[in-house]
N, C-alpha and C. Protein backbone atom coordinates (compact mmCIF):
# COMPACT_ATOMS: atom_id res chain seq x y z
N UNK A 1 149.55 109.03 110.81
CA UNK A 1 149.83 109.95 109.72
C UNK A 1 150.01 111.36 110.27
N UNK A 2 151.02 111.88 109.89
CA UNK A 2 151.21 113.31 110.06
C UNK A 2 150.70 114.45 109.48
N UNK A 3 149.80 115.37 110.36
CA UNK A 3 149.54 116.54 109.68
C UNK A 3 150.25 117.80 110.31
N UNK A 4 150.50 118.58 109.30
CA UNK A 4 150.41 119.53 109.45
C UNK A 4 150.27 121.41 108.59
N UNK A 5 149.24 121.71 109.53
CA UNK A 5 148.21 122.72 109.80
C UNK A 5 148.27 123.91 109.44
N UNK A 6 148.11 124.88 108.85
CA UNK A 6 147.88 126.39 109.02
C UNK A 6 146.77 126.99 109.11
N UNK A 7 145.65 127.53 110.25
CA UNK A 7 144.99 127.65 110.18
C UNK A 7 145.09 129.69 110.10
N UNK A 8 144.54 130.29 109.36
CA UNK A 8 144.13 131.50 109.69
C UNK A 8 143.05 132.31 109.31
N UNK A 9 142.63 133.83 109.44
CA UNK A 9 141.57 133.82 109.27
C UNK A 9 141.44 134.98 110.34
N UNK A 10 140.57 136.41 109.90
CA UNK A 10 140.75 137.38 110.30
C UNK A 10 139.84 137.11 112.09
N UNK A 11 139.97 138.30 112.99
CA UNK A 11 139.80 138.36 114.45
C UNK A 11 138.13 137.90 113.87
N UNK A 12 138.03 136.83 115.25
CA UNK A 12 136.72 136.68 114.89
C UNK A 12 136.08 135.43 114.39
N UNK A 13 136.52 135.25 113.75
CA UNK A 13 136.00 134.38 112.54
C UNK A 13 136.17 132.87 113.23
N UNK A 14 136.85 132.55 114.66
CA UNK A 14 136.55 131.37 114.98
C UNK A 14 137.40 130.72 114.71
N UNK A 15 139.05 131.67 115.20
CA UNK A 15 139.89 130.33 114.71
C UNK A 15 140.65 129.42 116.08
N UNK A 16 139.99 130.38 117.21
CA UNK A 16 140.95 129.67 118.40
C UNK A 16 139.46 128.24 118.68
N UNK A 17 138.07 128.62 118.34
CA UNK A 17 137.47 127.34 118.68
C UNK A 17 137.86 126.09 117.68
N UNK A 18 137.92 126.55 116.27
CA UNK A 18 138.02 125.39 115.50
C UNK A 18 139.82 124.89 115.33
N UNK A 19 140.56 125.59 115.95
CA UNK A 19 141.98 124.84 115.99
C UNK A 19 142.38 124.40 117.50
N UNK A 20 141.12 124.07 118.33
CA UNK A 20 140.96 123.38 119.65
C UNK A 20 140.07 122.16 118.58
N UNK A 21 139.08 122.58 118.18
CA UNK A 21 138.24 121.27 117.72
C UNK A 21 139.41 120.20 116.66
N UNK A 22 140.23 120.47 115.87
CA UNK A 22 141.05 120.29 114.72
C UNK A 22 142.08 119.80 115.88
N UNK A 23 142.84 120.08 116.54
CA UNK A 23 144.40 119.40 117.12
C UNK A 23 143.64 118.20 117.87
N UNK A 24 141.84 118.62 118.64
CA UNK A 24 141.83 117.08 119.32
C UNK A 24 141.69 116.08 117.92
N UNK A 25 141.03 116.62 117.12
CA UNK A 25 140.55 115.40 115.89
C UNK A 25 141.42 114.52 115.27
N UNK A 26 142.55 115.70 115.20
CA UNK A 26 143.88 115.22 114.74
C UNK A 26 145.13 114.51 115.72
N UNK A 27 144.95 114.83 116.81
CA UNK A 27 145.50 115.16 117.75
C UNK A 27 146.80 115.16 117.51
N UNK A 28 147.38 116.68 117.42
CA UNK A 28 148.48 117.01 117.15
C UNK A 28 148.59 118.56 117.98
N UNK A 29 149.57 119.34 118.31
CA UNK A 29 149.10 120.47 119.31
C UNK A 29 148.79 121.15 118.23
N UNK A 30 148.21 122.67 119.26
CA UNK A 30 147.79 123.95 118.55
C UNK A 30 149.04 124.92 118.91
N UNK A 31 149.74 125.50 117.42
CA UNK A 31 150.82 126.31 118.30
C UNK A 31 150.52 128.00 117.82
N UNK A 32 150.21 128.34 118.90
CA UNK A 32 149.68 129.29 118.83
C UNK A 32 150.55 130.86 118.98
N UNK A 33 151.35 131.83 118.32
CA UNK A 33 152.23 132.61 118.95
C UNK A 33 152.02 133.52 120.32
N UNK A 34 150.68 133.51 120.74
CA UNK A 34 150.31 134.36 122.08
C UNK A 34 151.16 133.30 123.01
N UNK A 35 150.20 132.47 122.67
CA UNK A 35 150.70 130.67 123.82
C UNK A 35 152.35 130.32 123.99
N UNK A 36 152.79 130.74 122.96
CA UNK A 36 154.25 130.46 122.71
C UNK A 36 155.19 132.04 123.76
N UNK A 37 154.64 132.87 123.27
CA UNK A 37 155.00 134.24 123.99
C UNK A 37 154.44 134.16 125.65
N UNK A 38 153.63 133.92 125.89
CA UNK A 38 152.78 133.57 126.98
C UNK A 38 154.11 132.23 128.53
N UNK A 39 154.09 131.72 127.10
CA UNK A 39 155.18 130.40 128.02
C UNK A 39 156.28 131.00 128.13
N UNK A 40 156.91 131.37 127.18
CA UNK A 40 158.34 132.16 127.39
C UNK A 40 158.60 133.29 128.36
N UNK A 41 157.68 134.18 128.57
CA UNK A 41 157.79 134.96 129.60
C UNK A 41 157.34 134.39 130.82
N UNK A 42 156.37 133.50 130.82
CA UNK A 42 156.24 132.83 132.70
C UNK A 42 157.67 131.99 132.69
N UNK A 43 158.34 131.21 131.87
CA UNK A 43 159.13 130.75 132.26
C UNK A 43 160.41 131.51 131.95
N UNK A 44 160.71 132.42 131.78
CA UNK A 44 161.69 133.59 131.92
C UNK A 44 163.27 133.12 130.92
N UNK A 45 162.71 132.44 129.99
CA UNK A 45 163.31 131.64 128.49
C UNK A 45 164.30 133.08 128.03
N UNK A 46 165.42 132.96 127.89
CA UNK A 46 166.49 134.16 127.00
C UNK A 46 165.50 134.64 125.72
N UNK A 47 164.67 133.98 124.60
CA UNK A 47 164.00 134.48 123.73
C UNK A 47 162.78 135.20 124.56
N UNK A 48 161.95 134.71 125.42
CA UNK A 48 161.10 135.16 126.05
C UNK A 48 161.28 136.88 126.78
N UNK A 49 162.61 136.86 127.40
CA UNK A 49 162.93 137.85 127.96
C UNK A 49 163.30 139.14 126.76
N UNK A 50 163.49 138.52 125.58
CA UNK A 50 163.91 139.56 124.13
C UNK A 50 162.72 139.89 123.91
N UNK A 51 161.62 139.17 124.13
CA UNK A 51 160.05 139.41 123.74
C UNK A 51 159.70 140.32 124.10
N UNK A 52 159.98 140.25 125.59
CA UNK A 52 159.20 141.15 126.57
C UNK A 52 160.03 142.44 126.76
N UNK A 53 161.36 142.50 126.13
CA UNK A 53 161.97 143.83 126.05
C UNK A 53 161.01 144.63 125.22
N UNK A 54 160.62 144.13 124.24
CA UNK A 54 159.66 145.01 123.05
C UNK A 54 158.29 145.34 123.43
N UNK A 55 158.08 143.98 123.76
CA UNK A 55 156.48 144.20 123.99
C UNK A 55 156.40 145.56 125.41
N UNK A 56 157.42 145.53 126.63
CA UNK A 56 156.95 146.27 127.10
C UNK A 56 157.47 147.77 127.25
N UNK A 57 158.34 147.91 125.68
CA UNK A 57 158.62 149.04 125.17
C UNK A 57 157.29 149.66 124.49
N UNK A 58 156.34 148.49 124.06
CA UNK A 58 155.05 149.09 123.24
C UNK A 58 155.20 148.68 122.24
N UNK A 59 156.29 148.19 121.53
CA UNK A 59 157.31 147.24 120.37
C UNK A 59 156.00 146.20 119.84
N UNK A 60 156.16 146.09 118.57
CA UNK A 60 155.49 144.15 117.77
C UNK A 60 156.75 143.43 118.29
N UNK A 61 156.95 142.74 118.81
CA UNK A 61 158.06 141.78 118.55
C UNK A 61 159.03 141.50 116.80
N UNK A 62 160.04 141.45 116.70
CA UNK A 62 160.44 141.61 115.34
C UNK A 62 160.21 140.32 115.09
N UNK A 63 159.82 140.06 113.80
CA UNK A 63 160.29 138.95 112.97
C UNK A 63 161.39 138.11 113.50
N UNK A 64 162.34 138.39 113.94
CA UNK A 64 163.40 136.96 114.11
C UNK A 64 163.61 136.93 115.35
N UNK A 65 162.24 137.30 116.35
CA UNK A 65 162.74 136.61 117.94
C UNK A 65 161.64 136.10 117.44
N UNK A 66 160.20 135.95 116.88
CA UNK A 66 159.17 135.68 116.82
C UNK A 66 159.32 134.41 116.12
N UNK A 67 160.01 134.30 114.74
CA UNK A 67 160.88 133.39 114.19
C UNK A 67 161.34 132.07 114.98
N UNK A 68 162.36 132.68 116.06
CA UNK A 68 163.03 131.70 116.75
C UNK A 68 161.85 131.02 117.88
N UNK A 69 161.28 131.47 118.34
CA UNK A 69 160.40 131.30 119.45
C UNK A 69 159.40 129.93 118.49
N UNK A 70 158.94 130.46 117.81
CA UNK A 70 157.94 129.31 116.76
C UNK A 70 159.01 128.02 116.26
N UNK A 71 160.04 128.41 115.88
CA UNK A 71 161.42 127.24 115.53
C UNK A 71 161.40 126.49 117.09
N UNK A 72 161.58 127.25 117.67
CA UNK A 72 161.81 126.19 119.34
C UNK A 72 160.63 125.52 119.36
N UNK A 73 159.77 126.08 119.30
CA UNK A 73 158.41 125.34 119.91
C UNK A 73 157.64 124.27 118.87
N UNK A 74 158.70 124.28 117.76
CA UNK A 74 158.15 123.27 116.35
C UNK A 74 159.08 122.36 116.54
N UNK A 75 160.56 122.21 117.31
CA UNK A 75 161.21 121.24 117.69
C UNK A 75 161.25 120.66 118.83
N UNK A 76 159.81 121.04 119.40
CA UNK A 76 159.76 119.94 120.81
C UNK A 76 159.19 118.45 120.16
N UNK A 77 159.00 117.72 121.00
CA UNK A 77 158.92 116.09 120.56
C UNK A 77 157.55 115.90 119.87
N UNK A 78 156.34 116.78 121.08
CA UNK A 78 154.98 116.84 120.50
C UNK A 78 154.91 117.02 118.94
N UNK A 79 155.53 117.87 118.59
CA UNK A 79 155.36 118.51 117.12
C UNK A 79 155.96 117.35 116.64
N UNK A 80 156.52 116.25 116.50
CA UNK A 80 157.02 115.50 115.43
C UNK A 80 156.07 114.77 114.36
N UNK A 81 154.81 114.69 115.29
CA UNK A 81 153.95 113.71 114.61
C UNK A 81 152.93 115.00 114.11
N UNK A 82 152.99 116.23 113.90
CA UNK A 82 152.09 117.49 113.44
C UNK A 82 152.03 118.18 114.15
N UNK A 83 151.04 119.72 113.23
CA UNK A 83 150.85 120.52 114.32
C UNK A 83 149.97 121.46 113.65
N UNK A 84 148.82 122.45 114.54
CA UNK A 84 148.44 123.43 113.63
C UNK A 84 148.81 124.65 114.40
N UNK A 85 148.82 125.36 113.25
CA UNK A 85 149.67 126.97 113.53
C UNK A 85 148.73 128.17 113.28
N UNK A 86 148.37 128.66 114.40
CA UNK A 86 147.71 129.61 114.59
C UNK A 86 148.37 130.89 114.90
N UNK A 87 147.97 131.29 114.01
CA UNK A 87 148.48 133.15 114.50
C UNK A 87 150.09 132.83 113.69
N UNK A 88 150.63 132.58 113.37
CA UNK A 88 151.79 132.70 112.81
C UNK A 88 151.75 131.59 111.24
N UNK A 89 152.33 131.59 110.10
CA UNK A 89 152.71 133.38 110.10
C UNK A 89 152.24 134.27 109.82
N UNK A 90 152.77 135.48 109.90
CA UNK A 90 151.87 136.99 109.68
C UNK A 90 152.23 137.82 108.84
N UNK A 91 153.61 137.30 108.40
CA UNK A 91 154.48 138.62 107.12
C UNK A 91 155.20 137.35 106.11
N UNK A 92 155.31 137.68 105.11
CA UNK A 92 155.88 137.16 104.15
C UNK A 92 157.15 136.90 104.70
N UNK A 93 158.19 137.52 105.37
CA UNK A 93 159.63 137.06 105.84
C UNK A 93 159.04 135.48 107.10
N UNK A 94 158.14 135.71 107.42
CA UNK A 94 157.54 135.16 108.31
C UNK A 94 158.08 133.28 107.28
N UNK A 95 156.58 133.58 106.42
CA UNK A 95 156.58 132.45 105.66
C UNK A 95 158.01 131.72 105.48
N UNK A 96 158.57 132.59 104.76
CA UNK A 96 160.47 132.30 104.53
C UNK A 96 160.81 131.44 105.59
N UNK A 97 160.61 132.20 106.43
CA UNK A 97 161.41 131.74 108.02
C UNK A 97 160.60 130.23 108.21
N UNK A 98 159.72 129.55 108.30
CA UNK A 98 158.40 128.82 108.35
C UNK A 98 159.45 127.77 107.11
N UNK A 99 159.24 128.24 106.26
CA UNK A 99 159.55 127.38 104.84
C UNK A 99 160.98 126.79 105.17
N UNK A 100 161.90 127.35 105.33
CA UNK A 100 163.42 127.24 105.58
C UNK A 100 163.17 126.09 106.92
N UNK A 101 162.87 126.18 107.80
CA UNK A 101 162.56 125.21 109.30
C UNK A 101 162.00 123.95 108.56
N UNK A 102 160.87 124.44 108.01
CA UNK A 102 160.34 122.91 107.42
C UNK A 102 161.29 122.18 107.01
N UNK A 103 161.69 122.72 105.86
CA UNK A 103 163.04 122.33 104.89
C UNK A 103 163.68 121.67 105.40
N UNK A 104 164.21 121.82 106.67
CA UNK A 104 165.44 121.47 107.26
C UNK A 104 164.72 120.05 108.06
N UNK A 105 164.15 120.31 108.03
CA UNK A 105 163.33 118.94 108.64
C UNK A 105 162.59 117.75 107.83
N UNK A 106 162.42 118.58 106.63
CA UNK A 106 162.54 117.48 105.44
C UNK A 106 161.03 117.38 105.43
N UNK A 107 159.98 118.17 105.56
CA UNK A 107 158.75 117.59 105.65
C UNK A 107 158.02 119.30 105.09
N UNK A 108 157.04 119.65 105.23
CA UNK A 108 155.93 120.10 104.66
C UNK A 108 154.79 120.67 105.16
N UNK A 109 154.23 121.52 105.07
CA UNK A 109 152.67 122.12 105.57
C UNK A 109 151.96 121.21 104.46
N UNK A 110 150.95 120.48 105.24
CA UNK A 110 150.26 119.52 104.09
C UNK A 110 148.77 120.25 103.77
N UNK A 111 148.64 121.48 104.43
CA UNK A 111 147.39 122.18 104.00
C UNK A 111 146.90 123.75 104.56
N UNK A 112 146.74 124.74 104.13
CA UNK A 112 146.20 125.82 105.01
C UNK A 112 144.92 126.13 104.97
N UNK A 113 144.35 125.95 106.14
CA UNK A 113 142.77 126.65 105.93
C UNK A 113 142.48 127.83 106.46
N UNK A 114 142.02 128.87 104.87
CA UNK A 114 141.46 130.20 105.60
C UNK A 114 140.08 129.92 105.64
N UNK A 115 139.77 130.34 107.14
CA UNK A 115 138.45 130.81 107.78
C UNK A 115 138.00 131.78 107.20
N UNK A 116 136.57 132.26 105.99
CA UNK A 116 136.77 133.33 105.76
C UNK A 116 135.07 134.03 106.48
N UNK A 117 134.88 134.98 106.76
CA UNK A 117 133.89 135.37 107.31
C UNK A 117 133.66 136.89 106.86
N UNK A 118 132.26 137.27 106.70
CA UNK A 118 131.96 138.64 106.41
C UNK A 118 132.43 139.67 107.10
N UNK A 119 132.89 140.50 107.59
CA UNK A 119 133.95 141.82 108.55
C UNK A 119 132.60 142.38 109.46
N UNK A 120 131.17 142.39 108.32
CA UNK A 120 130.13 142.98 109.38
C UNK A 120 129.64 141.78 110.64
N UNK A 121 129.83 140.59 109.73
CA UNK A 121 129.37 139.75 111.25
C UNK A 121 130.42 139.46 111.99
N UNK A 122 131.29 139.51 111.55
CA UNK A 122 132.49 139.48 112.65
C UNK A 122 132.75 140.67 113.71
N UNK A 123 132.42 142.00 113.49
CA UNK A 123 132.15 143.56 114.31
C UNK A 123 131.11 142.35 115.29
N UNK A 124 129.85 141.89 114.98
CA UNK A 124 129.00 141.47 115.50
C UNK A 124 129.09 141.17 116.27
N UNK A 125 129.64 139.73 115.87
CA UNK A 125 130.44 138.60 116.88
C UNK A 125 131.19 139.01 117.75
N UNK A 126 132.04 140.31 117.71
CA UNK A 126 132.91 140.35 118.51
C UNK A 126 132.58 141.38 119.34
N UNK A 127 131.37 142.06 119.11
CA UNK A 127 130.74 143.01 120.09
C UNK A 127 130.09 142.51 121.43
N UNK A 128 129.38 141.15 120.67
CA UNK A 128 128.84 140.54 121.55
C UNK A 128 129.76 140.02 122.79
N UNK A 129 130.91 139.21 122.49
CA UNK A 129 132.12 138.62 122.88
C UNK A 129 132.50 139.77 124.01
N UNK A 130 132.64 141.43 123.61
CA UNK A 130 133.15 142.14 124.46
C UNK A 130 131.98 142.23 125.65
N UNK A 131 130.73 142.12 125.15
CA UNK A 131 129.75 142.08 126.21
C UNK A 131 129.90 140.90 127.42
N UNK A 132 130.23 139.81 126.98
CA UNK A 132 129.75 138.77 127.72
C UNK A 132 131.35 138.49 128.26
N UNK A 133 132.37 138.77 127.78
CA UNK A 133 133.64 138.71 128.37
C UNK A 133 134.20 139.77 128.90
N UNK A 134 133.84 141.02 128.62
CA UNK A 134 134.16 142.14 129.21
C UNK A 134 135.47 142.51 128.93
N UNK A 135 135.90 142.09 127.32
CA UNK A 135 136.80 142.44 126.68
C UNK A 135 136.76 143.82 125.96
N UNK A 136 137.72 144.68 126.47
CA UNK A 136 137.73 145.72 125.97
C UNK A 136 138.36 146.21 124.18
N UNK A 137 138.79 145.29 123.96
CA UNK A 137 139.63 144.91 122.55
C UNK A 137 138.60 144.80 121.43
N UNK A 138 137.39 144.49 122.03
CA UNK A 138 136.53 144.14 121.46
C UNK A 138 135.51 145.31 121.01
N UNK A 139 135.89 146.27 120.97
CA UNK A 139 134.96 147.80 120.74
C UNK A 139 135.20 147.53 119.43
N UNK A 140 133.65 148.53 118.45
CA UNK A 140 133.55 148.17 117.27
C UNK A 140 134.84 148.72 116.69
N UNK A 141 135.33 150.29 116.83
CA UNK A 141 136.35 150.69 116.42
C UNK A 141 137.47 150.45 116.20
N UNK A 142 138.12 149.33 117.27
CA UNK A 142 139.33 148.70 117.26
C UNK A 142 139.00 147.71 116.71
N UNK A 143 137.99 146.41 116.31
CA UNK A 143 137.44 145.44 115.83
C UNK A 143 138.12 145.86 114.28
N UNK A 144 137.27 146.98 113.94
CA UNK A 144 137.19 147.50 112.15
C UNK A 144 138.83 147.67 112.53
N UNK A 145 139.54 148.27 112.67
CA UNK A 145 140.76 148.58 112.74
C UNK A 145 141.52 147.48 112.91
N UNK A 146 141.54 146.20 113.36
CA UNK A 146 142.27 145.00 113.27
C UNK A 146 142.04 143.99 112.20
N UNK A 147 140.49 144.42 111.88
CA UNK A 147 140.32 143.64 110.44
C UNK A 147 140.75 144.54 109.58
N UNK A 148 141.04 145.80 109.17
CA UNK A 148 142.00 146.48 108.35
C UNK A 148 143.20 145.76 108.35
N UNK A 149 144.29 146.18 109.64
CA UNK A 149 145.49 145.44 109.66
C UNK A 149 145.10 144.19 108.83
N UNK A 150 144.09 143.52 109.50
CA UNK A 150 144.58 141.72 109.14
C UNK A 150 144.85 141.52 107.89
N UNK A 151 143.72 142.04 106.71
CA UNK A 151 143.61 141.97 105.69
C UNK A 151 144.76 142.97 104.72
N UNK A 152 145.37 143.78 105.42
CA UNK A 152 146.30 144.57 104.50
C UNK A 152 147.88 143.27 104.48
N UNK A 153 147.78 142.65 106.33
CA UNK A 153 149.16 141.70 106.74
C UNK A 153 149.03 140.37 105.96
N UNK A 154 147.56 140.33 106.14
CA UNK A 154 147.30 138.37 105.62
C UNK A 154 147.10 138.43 103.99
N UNK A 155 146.76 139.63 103.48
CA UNK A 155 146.29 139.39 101.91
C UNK A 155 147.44 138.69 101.15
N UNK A 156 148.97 139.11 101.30
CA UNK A 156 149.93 138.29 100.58
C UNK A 156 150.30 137.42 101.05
N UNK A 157 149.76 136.57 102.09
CA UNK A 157 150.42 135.51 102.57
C UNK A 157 149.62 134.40 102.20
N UNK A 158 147.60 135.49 101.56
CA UNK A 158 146.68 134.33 101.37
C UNK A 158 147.36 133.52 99.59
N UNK A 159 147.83 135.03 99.35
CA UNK A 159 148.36 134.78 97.82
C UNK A 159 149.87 133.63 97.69
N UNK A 160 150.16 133.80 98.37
CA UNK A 160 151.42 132.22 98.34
C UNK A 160 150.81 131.27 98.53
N UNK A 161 150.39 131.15 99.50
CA UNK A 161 149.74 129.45 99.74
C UNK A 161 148.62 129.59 98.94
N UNK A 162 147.90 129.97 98.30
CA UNK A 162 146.59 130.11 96.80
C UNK A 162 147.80 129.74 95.76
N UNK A 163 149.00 130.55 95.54
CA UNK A 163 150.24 129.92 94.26
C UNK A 163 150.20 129.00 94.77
N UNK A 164 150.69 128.22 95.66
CA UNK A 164 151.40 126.87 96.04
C UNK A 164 150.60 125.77 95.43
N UNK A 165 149.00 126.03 95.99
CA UNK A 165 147.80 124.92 95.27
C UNK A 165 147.12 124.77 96.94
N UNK A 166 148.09 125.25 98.58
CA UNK A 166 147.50 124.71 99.25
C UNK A 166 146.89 125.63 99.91
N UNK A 167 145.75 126.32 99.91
CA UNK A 167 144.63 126.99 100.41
C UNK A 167 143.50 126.75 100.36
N UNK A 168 143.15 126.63 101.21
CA UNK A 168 141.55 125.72 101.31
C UNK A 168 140.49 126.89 102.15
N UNK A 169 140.03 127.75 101.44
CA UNK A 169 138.72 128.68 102.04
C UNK A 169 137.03 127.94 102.66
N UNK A 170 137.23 128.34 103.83
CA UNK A 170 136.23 127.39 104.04
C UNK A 170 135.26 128.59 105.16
N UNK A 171 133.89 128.96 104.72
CA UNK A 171 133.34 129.60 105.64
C UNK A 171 133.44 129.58 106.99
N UNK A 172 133.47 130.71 107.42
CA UNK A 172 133.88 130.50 108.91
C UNK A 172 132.43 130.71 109.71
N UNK A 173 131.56 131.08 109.10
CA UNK A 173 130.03 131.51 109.55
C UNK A 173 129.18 130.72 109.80
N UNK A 174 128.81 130.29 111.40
CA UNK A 174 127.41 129.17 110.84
C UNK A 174 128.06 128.52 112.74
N UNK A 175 127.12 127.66 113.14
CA UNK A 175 127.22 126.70 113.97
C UNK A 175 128.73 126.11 114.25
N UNK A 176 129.32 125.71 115.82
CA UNK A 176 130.51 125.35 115.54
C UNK A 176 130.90 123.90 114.75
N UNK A 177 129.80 123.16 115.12
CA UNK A 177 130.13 122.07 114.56
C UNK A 177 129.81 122.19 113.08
N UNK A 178 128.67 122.95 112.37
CA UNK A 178 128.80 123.04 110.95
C UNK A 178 130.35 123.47 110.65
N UNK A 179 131.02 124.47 111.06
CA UNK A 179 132.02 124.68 110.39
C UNK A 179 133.29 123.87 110.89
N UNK A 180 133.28 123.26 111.88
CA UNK A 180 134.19 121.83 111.90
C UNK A 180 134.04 120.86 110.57
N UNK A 181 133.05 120.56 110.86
CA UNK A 181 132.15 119.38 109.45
C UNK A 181 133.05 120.43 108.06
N UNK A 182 132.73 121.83 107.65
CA UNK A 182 133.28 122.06 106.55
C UNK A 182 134.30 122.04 106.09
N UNK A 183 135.14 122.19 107.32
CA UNK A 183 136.93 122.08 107.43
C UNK A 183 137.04 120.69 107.59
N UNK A 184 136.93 119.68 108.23
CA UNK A 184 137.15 118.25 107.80
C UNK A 184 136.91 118.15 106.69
N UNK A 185 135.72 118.75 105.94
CA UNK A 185 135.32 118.24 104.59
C UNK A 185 136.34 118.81 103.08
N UNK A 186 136.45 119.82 103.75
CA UNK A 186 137.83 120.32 102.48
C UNK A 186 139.13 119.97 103.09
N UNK A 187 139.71 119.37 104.13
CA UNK A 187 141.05 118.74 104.63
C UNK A 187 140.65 117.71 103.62
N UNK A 188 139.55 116.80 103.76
CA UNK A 188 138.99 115.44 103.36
C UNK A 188 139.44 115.45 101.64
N UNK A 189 139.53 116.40 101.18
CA UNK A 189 139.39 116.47 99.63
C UNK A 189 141.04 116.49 99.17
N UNK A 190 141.50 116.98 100.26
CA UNK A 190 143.07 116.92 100.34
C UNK A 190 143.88 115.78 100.70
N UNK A 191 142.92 114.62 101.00
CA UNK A 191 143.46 113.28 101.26
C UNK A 191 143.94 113.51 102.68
N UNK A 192 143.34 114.22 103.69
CA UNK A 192 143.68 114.63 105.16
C UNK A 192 142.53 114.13 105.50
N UNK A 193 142.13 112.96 106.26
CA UNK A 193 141.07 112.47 106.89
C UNK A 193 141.15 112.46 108.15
């Protein structure tokens, strides 16, 4: 049976462990847009090289190389049988772009789960994270400042998939395997076992 995935859910909140725990369960890949940007520039891909014009102008990448890059990497063979999608999408043209690909392929996002987590334990979490990884991204200031962004980028995208019927909020706070167990358990209610 085919799934496929949207997982999102502000910095923090545990979405790169539980969409590693979720693609083995399911086993379907994790497509992730860093991972996707990441491959395209080691392997020096014509979209990859448009990427990296921006990114190392200081640029977001626009919408329709970001677009195409996620379209390529949703028509490799892996993806036929599912997939979950992390980090993309991020803007409402996004979705469009996402919706239109499906379309054309004749199939469907069969569920999205937002991770949702408190912003103060997530500063927490991710203070700690800069301690023990020696991630500098991870200062409280830029932390609060990316959960701003997230929530100003993700609030209308939580509101389409909440219209659609398919949004599934599932705490992101707690033990990893408790919140595996909670996300199987609301996939589970969706007839996604």
């Amino acid at each position: 049976m085919t799934r496929r995935l949207l997982l999102i859910g502000p910095p923090g909140a545990g979405k790169g462990t539980q969409a590693g725990r979720l693609t083995e369960h399911f086993r379907i890949p994790a497509i992730s847009t860093g991972d996707i940007f990441r491959q395209n520039l080691r392997d020096e891909t014509e979209l990859g090289l448009k990427a990296k014009a921006f990114m190392d102008a200081g640029d977001n990448v626009p919408d329709e190389v970001t677009n195409d890059l996620v379209r390529d990497r949703l028509s490799q063979p892996d993806c036929a049988e599912g997939f979950l999608l992390d980090g993309y999408p991020r803007t409402t043209d996004q979705v469009r772009a996402l919706d239109e690909f499906l379309a054309e392929k004749g199939v469907a996002l069969d569920a999205v789960v937002e991770l949702v987590a408190d912003p103060d334990i997530v500063v927490e979490r991710l203070k700690k994270r800069a301690v023990d990884q020696g991630r500098a991204d991870d200062d409280e200031n830029v932390v609060r400042h990316r959960l701003d962004v997230y929530a100003k980028q993700t609030a209308p995208l939580i509101d389409v998939y909440a219209e659609r019927g398919m949004l599934t909020k599932v705490n992101g706070i707690g033990e990893i395997d408790e919140v595996t167990g909670r996300i199987l358990d609301a996939l589970s209610v969706r007839d996604l076992p």
